[in-house]
N, C-alpha and C. Protein backbone atom coordinates (compact mmCIF):
# COMPACT_ATOMS: atom_id res chain seq x y z
N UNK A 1 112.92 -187.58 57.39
CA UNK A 1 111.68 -187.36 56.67
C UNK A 1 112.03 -186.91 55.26
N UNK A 2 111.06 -187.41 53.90
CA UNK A 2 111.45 -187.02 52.38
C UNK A 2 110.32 -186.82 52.10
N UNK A 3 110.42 -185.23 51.89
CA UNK A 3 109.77 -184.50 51.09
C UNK A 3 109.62 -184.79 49.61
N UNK A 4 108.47 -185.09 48.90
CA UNK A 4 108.32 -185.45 47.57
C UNK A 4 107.27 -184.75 47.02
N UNK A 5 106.30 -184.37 47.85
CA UNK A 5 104.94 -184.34 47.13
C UNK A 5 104.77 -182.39 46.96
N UNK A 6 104.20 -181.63 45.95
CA UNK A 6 104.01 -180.61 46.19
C UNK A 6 102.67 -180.51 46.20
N UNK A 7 101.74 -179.42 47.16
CA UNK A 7 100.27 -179.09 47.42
C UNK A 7 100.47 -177.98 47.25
N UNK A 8 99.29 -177.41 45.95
CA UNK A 8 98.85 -176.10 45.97
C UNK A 8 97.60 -175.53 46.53
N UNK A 9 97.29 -174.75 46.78
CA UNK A 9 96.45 -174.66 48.09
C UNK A 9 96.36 -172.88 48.11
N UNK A 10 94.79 -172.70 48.10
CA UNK A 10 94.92 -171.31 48.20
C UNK A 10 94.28 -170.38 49.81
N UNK A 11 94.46 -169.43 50.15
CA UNK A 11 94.37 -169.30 51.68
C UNK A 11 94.45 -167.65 51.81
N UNK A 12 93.46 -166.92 52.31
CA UNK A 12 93.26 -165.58 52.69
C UNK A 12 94.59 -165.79 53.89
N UNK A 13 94.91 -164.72 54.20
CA UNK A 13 96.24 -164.50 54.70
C UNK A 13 95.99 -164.18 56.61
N UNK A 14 95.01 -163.67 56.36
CA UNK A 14 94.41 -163.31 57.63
C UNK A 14 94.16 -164.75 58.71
N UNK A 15 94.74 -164.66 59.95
CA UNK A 15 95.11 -165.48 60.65
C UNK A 15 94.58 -165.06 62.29
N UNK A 16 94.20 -166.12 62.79
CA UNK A 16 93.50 -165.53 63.96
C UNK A 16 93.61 -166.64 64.75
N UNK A 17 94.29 -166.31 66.19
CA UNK A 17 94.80 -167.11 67.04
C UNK A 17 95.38 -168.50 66.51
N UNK A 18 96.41 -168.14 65.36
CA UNK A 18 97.28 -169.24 64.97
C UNK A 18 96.46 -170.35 64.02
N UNK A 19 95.07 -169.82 63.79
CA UNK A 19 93.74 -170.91 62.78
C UNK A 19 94.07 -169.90 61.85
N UNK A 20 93.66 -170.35 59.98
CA UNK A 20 92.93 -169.14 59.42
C UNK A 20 91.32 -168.94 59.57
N UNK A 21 91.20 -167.42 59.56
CA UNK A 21 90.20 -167.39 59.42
C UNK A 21 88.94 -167.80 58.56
N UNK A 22 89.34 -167.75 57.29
CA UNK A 22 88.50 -168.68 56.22
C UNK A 22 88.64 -169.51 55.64
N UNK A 23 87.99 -170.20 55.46
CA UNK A 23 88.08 -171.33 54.80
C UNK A 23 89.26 -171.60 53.43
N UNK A 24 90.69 -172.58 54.04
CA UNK A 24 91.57 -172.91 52.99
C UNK A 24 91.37 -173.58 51.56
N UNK A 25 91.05 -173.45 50.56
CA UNK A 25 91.24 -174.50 49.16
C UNK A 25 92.06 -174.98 48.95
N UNK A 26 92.10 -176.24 48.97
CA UNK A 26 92.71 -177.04 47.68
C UNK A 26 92.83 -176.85 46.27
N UNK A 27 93.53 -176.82 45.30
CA UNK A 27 93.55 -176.45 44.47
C UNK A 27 94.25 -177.64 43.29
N UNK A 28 95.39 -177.96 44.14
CA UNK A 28 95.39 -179.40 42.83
C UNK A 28 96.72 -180.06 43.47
N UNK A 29 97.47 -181.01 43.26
CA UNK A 29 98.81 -181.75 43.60
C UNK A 29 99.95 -181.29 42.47
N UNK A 30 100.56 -180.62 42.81
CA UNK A 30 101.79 -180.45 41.86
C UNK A 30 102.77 -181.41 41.40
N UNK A 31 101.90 -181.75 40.71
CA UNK A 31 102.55 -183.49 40.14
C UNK A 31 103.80 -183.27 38.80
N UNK A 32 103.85 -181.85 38.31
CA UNK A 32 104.77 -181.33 37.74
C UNK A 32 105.68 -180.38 38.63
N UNK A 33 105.80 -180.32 39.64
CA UNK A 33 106.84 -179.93 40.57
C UNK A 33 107.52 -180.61 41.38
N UNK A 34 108.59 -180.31 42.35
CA UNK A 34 109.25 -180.80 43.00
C UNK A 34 109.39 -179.98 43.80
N UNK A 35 109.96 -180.39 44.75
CA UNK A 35 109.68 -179.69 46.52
C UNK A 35 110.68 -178.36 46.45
N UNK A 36 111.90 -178.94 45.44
CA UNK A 36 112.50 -177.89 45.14
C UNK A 36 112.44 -176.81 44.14
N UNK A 37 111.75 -176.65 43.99
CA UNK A 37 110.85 -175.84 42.73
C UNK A 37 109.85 -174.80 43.74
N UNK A 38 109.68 -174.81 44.84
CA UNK A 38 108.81 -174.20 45.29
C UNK A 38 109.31 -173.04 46.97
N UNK A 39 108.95 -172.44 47.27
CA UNK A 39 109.40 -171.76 48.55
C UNK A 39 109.05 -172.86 49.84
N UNK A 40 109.75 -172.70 50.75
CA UNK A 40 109.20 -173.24 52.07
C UNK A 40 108.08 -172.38 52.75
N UNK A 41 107.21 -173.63 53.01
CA UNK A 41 106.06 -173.00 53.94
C UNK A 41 106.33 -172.40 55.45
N UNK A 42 106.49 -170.75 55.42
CA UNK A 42 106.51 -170.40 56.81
C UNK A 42 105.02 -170.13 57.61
N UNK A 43 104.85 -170.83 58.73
CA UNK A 43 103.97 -170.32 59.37
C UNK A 43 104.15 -169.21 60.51
């Protein structure tokens, strides 16, 4: 699998039975980043 694309995305932290609780945003495609430019997503 190749990772290319970066998603920014904004998200209250609060987590409830493995869902979040409120509603996630979108926020834009990081079309000036690279996958390596950014942290890995831990869930």
């Amino acid at each position: 699998m190749s990772l290319d694309l970066v998603a920014e995305f904004q998200a209250d932290i609060a987590v409830d039975e493995g869902r979040y609780r409120h509603p996630v945003r979108s926020l834009r495609l990081g079309e000036d980043l690279t996958p390596g430019d950014v942290p890995p997503f831990d869930n």
